[in-house]
N, C-alpha and C. Protein backbone atom coordinates (compact mmCIF):
# COMPACT_ATOMS: atom_id res chain seq x y z
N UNK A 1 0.83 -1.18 0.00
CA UNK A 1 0.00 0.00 0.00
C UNK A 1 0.89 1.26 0.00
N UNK A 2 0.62 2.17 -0.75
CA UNK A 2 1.35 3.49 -0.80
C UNK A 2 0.77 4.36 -0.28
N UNK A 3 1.54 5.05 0.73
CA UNK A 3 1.04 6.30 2.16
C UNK A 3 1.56 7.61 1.32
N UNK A 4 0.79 8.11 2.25
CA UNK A 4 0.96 9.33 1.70
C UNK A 4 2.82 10.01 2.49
N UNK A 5 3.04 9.25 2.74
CA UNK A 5 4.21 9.76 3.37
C UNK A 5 5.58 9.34 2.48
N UNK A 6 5.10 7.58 1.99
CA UNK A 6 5.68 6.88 1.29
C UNK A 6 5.69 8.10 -0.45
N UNK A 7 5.22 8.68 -0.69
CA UNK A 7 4.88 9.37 -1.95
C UNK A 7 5.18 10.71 -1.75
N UNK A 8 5.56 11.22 -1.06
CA UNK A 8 6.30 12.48 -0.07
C UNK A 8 7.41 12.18 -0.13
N UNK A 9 8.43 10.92 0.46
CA UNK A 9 9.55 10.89 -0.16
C UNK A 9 10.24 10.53 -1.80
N UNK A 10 9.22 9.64 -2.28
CA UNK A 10 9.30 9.32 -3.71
C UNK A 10 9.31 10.93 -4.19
N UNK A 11 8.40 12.05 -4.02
CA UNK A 11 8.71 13.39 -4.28
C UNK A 11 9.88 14.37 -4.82
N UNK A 12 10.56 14.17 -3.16
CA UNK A 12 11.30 14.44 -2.81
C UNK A 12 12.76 14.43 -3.50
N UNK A 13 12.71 12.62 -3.84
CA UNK A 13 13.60 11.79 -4.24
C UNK A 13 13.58 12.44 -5.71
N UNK A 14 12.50 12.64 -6.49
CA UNK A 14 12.56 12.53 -7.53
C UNK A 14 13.01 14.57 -8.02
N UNK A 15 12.46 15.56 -7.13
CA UNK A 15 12.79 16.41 -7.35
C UNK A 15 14.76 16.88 -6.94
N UNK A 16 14.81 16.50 -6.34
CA UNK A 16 16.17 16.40 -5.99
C UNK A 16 16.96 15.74 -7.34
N UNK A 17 16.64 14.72 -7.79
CA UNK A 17 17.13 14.09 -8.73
C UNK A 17 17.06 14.81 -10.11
N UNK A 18 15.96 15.29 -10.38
CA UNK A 18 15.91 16.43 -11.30
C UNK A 18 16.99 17.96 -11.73
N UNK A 19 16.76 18.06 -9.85
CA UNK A 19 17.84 19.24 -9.79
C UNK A 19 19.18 19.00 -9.58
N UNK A 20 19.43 17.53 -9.82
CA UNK A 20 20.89 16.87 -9.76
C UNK A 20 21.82 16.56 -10.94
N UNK A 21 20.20 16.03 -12.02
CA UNK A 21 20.79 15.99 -13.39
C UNK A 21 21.24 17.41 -14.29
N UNK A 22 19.91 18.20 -13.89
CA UNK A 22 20.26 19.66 -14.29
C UNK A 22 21.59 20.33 -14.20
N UNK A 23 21.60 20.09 -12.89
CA UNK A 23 23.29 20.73 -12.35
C UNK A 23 24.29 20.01 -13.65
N UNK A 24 24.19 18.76 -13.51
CA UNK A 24 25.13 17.94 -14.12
C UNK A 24 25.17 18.45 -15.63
N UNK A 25 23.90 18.65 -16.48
CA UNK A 25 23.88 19.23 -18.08
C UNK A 25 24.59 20.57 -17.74
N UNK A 26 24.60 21.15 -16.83
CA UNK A 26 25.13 22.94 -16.79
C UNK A 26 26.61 23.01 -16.74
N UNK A 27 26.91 21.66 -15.69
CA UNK A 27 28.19 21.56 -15.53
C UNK A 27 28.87 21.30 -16.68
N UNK A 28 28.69 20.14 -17.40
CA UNK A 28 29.40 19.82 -18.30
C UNK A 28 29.08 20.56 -19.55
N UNK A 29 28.31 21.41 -19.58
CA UNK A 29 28.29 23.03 -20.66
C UNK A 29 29.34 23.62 -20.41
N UNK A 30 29.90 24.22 -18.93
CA UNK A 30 31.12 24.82 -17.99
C UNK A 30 32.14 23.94 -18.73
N UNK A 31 32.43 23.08 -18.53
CA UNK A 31 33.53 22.17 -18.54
C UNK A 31 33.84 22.23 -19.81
N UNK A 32 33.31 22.28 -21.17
CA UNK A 32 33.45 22.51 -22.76
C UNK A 32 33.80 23.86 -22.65
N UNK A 33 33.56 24.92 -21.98
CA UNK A 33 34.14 26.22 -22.61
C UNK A 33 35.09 26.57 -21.33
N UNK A 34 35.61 25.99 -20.48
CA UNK A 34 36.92 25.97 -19.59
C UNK A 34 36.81 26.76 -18.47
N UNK A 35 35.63 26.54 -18.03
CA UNK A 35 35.40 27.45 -16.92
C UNK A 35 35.05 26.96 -15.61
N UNK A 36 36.31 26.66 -15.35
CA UNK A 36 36.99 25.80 -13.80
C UNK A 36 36.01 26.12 -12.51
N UNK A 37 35.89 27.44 -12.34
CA UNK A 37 35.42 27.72 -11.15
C UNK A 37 34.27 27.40 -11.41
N UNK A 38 33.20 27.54 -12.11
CA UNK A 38 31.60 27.75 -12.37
C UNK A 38 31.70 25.71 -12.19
N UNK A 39 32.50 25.16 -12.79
CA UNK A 39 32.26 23.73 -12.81
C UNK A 39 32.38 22.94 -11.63
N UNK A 40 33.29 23.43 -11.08
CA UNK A 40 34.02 23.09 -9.65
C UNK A 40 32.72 23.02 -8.70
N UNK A 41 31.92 24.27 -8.46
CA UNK A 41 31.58 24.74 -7.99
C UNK A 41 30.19 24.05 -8.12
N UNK A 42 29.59 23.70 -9.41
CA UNK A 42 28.36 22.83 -9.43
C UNK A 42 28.78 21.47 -9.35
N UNK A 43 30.37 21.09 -9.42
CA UNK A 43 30.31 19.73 -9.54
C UNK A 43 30.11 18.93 -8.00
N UNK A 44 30.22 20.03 -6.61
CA UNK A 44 30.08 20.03 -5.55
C UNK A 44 28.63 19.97 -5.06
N UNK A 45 27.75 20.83 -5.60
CA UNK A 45 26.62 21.06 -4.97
C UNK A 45 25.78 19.29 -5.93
N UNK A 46 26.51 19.59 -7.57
CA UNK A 46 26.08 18.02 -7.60
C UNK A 46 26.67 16.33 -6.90
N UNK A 47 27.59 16.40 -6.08
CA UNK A 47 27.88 15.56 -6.09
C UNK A 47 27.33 15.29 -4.16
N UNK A 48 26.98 16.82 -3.73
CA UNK A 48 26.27 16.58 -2.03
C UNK A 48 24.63 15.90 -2.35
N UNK A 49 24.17 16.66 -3.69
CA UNK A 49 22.80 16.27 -4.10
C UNK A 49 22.71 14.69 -4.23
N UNK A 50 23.52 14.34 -5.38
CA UNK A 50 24.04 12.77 -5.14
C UNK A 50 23.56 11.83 -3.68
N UNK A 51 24.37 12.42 -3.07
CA UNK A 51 24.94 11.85 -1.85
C UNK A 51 23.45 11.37 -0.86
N UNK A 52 23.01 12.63 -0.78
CA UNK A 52 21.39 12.60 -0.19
C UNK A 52 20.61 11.81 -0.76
N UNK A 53 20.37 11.55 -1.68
CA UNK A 53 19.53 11.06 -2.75
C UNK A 53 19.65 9.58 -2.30
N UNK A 54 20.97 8.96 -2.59
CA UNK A 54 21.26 7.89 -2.87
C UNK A 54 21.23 7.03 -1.53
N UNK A 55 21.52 8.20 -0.78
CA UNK A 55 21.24 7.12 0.83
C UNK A 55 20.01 7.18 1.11
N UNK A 56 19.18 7.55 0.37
CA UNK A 56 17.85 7.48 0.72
C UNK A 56 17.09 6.37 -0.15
N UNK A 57 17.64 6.16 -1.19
CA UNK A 57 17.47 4.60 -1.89
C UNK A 57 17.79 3.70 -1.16
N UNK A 58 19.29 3.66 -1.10
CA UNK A 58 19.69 2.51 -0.36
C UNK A 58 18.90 1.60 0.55
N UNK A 59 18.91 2.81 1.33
CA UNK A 59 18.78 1.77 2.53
C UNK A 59 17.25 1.49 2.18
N UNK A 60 16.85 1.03 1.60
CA UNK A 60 15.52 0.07 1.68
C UNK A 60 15.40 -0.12 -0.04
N UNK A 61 16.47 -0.11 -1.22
CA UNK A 61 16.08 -0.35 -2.22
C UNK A 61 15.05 -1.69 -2.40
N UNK A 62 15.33 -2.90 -1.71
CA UNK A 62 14.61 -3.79 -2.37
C UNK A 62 13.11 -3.86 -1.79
N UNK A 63 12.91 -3.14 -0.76
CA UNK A 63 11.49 -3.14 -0.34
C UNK A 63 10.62 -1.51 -1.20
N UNK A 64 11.01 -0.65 -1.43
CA UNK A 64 10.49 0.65 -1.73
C UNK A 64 11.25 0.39 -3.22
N UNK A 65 9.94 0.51 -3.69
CA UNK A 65 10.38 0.61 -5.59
C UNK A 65 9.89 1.70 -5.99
N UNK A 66 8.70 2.65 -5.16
CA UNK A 66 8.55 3.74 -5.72
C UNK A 66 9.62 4.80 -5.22
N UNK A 67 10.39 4.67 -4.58
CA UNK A 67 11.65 5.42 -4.35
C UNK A 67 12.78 5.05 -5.49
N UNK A 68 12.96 3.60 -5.54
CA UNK A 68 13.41 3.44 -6.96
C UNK A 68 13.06 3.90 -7.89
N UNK A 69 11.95 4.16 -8.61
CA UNK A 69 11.24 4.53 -9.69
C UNK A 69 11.32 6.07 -9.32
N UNK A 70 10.87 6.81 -8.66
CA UNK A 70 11.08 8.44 -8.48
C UNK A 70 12.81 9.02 -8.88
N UNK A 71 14.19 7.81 -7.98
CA UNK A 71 15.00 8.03 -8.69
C UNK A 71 15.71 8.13 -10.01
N UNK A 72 14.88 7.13 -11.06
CA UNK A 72 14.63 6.81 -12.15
C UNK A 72 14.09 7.85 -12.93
N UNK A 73 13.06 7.99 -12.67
CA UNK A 73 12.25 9.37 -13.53
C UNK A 73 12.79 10.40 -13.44
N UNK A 74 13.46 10.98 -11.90
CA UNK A 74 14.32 12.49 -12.06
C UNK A 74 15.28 12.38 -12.65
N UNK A 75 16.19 11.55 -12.83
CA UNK A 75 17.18 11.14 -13.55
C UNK A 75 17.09 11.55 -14.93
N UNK A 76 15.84 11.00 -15.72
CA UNK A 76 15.12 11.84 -17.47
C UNK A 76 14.64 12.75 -17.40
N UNK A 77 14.31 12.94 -16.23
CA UNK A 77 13.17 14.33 -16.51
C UNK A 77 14.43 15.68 -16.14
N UNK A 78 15.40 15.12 -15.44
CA UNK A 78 16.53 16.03 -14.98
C UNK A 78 17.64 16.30 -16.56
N UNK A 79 17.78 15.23 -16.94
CA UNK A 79 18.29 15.53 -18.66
C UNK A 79 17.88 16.22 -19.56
N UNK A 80 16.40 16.51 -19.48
CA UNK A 80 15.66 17.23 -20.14
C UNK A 80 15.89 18.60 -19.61
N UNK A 81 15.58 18.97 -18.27
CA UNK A 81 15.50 19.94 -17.83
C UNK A 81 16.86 20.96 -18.18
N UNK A 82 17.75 20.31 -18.08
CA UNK A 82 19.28 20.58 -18.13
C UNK A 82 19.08 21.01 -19.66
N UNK A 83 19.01 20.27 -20.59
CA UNK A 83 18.89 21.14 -21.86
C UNK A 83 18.24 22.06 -22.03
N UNK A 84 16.95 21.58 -21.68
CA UNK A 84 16.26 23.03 -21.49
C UNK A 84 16.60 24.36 -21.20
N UNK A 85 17.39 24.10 -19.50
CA UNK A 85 17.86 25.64 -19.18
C UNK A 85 18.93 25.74 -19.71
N UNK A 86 19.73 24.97 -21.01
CA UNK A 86 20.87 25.20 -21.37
C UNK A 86 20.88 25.89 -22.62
N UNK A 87 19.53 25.10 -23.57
CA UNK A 87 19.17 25.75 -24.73
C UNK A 87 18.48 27.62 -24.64
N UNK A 88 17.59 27.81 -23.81
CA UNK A 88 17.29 28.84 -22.94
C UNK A 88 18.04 29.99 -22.52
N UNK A 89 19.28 29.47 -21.73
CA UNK A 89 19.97 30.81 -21.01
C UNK A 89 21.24 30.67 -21.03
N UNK A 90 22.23 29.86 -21.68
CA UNK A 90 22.94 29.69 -21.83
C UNK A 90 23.34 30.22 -23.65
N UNK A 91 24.06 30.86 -24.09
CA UNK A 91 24.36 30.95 -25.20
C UNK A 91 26.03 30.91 -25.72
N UNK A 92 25.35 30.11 -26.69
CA UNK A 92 26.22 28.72 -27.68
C UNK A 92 26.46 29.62 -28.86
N UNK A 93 27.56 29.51 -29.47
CA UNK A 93 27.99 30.17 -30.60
C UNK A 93 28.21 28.41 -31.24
N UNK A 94 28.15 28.40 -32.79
CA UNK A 94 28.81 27.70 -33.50
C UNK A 94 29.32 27.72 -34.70
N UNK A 95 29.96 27.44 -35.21
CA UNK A 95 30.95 27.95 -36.64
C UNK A 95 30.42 26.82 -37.84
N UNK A 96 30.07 27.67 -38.64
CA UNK A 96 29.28 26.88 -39.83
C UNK A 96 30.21 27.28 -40.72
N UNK A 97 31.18 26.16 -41.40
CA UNK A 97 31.68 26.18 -42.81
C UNK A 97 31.05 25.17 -43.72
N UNK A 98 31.27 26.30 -45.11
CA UNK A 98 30.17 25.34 -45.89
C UNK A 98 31.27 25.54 -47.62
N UNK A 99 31.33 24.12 -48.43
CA UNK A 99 31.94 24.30 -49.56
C UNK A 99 31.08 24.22 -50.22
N UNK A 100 31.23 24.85 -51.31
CA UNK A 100 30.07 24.41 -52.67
C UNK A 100 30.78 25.10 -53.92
N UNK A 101 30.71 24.49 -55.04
CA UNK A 101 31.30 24.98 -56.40
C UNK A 101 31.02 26.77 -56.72
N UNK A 102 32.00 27.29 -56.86
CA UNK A 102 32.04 28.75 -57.26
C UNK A 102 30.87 29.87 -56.91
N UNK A 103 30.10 29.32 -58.11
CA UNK A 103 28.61 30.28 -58.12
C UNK A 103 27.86 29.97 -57.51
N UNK A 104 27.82 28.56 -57.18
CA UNK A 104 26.35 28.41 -55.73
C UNK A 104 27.43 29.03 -54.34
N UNK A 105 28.21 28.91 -54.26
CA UNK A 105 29.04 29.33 -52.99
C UNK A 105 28.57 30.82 -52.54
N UNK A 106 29.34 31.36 -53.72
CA UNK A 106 28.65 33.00 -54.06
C UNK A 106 27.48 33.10 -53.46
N UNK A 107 26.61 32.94 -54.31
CA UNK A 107 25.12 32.86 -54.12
C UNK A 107 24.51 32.36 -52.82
N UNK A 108 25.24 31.04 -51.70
CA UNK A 108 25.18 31.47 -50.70
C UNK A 108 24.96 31.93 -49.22
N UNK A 109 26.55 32.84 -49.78
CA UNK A 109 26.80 33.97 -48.76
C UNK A 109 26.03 35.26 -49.55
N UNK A 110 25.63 35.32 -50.35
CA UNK A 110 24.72 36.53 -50.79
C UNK A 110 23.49 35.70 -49.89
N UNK A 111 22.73 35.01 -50.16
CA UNK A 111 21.70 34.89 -49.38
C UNK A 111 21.78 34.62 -47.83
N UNK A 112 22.93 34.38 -47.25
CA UNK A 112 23.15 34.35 -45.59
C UNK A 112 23.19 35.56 -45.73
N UNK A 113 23.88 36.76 -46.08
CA UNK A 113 23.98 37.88 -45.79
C UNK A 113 22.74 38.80 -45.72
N UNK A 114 21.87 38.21 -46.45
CA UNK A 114 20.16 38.73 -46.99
C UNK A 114 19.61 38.41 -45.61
N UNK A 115 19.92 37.32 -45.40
CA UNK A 115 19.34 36.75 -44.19
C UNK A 115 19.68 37.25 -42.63
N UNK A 116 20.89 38.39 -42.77
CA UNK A 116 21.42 38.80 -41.08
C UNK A 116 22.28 38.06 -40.71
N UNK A 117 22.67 37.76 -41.70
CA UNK A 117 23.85 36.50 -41.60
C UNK A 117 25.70 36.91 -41.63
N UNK A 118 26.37 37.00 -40.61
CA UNK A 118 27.38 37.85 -41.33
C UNK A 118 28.70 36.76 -41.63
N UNK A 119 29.57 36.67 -42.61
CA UNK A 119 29.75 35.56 -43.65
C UNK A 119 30.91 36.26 -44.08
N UNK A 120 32.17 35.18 -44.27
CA UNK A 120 33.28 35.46 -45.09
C UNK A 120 33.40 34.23 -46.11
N UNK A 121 33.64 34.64 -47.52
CA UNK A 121 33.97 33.56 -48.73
C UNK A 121 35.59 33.98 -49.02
N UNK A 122 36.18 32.80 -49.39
CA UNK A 122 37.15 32.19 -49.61
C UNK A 122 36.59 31.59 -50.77
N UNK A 123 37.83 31.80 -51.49
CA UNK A 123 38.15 30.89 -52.38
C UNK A 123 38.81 29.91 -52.56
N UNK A 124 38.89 28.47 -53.01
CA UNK A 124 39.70 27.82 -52.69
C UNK A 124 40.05 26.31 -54.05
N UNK A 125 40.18 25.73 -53.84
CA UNK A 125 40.87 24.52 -54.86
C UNK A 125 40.29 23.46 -54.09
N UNK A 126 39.10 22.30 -54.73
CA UNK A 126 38.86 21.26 -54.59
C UNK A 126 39.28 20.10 -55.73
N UNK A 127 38.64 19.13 -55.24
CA UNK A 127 39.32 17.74 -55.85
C UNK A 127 39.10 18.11 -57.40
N UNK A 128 37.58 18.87 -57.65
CA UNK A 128 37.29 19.02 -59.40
C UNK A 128 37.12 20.32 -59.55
N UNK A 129 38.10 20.96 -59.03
CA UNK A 129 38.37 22.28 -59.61
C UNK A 129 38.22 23.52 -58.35
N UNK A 130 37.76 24.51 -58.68
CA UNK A 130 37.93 25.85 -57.69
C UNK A 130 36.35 25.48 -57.14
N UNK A 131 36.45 26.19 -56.05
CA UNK A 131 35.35 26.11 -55.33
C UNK A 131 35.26 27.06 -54.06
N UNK A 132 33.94 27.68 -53.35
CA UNK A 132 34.16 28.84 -52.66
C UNK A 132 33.29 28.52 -51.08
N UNK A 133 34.72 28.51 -50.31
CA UNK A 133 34.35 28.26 -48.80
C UNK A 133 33.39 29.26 -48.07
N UNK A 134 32.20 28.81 -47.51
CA UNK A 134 31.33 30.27 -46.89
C UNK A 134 31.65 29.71 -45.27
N UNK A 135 32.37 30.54 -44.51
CA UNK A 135 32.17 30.52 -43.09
C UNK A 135 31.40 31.78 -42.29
N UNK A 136 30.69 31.30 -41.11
CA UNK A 136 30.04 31.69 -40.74
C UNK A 136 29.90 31.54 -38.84
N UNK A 137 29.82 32.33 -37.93
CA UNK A 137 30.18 32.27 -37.00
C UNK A 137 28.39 32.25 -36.37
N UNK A 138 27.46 31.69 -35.62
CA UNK A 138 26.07 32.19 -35.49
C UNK A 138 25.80 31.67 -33.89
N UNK A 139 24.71 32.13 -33.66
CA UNK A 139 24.42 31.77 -32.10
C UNK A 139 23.66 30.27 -32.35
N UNK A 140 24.02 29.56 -31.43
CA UNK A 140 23.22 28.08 -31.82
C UNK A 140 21.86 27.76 -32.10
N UNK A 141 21.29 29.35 -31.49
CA UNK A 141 19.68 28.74 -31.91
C UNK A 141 19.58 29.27 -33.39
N UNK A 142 20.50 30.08 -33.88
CA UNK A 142 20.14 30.42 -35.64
C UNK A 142 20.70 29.38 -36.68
N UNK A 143 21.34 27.72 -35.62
CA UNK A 143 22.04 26.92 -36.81
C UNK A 143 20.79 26.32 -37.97
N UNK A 144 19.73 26.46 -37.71
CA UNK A 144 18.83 25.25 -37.86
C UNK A 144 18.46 26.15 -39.06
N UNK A 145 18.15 27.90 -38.80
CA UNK A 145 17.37 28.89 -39.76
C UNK A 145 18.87 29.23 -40.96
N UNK A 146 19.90 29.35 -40.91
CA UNK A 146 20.98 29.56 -41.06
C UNK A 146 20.89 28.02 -42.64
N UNK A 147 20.78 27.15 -42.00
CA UNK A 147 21.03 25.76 -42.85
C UNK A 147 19.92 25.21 -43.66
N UNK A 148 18.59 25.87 -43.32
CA UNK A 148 17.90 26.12 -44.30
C UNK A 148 18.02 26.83 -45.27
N UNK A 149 18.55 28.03 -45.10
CA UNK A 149 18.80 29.03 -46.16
C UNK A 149 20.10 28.41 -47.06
N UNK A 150 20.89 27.59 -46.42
CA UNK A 150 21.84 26.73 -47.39
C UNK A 150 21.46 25.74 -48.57
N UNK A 151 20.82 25.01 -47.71
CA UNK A 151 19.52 24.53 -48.47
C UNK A 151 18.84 24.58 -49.53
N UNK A 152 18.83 25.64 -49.49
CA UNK A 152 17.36 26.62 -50.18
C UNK A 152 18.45 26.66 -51.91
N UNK A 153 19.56 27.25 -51.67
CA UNK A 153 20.82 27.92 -52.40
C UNK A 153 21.29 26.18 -53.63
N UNK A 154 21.64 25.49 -52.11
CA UNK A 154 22.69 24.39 -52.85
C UNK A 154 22.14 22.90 -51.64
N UNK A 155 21.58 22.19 -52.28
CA UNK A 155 21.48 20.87 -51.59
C UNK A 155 22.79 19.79 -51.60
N UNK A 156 23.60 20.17 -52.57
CA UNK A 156 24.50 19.53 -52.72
C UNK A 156 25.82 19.96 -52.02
N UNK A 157 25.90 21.12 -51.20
CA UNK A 157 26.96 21.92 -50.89
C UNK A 157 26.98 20.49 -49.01
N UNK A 158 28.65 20.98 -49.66
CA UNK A 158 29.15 20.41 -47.70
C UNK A 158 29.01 21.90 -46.98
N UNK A 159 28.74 21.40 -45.43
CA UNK A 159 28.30 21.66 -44.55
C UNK A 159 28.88 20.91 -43.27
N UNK A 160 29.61 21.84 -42.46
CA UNK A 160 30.53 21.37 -41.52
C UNK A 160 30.18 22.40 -39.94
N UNK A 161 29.24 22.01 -38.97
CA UNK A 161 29.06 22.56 -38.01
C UNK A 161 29.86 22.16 -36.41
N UNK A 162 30.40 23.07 -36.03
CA UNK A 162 31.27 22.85 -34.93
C UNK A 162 30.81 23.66 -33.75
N UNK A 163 31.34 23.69 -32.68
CA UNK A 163 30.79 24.79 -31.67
C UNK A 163 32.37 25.35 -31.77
N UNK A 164 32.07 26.59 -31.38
CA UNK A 164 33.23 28.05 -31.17
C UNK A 164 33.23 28.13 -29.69
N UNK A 165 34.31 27.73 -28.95
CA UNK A 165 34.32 27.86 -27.46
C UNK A 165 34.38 29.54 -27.30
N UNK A 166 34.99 30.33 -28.01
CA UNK A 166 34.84 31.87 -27.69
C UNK A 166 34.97 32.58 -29.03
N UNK A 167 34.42 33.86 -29.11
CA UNK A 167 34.18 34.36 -29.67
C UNK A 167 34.98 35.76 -29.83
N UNK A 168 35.58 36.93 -30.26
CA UNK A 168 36.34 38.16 -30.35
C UNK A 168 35.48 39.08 -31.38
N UNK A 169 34.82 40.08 -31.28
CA UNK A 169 34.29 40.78 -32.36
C UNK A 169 33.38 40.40 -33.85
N UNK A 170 33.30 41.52 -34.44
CA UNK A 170 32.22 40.34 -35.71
C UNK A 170 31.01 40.62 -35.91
N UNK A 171 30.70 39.88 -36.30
CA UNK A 171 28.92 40.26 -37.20
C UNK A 171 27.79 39.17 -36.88
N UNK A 172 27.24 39.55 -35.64
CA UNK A 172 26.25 38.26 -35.11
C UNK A 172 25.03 38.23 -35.34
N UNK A 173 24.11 37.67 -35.73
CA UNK A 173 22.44 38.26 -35.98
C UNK A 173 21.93 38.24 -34.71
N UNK A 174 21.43 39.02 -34.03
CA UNK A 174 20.92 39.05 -32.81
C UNK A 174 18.62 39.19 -33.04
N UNK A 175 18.10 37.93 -32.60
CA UNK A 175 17.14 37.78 -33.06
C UNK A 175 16.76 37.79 -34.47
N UNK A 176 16.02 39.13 -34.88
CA UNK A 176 15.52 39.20 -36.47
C UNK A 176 16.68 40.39 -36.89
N UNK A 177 17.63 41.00 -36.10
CA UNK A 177 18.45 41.96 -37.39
C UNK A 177 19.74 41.80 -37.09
N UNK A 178 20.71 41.76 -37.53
CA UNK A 178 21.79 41.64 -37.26
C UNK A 178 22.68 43.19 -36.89
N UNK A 179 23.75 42.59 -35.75
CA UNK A 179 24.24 44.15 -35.55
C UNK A 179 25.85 43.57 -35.61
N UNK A 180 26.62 44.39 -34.98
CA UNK A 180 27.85 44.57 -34.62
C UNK A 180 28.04 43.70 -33.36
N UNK A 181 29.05 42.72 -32.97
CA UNK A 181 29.27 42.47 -31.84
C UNK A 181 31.11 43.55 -31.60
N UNK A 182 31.65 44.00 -30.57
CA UNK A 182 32.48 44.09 -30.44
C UNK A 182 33.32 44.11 -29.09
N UNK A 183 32.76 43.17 -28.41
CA UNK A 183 33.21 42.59 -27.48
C UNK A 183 33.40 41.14 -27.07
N UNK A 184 34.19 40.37 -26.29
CA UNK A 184 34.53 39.40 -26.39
C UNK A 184 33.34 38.33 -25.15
N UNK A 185 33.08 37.06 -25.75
CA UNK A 185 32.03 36.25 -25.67
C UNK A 185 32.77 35.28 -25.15
């Protein structure tokens, strides 16, 4: 029979666990762009969260399964959450290089640029002849609007997306218009 007390700690268990995985997606965001203290610092508050959690399974895992199961569910629902506030409030730069033969290349960085897009072409020498590199520096939530518009240009063009751990000056689209960045990210 499940008490209401018994479902109070399953709660408990499971919100804690939520705010354990979260920590953990934020941390290891910290840890990709080298930022010791901010990581350090959640890898502590995640690893006391841990600690609580788990002695509270323990000691009765094989009789209490809805304490098992609450640890279980915060565990996904805490992965989620973590992207969430990562996709959200955290901002991600990533570096889009893209090859494509001469005139679709051209064509584009004329249409990223149409788009608030700010874009350097290169020229360069591929396996069957000349061909024109478009790089592009963008915030992660514009990769998706950014690669449509590639799309749109050249279906056949490569397309090479990376993340940019930092950023120095430049031409960023900020929402719908693009401005000037000139400070360092």
């Amino acid at each position: 029979m499940i008490t209401g007390e018994a479902l109070l700690g399953a709660g408990f268990i499971f919100l804690l666990r939520v705010v354990n995985y979260a920590i953990s997606t934020i941390r290891t965001v910290a840890i990709s762009r080298g930022q010791r203290v901010l990581s350090s610092g959640l890898a502590f508050i995640e690893a006391f969260l841990f600690a609580v959690v788990i002695a509270s399974i323990v000691q009765d895992i094989t009789s209490n399964w809805l304490h098992l199961f609450a640890y279980c569910l915060g565990a996904a629902a805490g992965g989620w959450v973590g992207m969430a506030i990562e996709s959200r409030f955290i901002t991600g730069y990533m570096s889009v290089s893209v090859v494509s033969s001469t005139q679709r290349g051209h064509d584009i960085a004329v249409a990223l640029r149409e788009g608030g897009f700010g874009v350097t072409e290169t020229i360069g020498e591929g396996l069957q002849g000349p061909v024109t590199m478009v790089r592009s520096v963008v915030m992660k939530r514009d990769v998706q609007s950014l690669l449509k518009i590639i799309r749109t240009v050249d279906l056949e063009a490569f397309v090479a997306v990376e993340e940019a751990r930092a950023i120095h000056r430049g031409w960023l689209k900020t929402r719908d218009t693009p401005r000037s960045r000139n400070a360092d990210y």
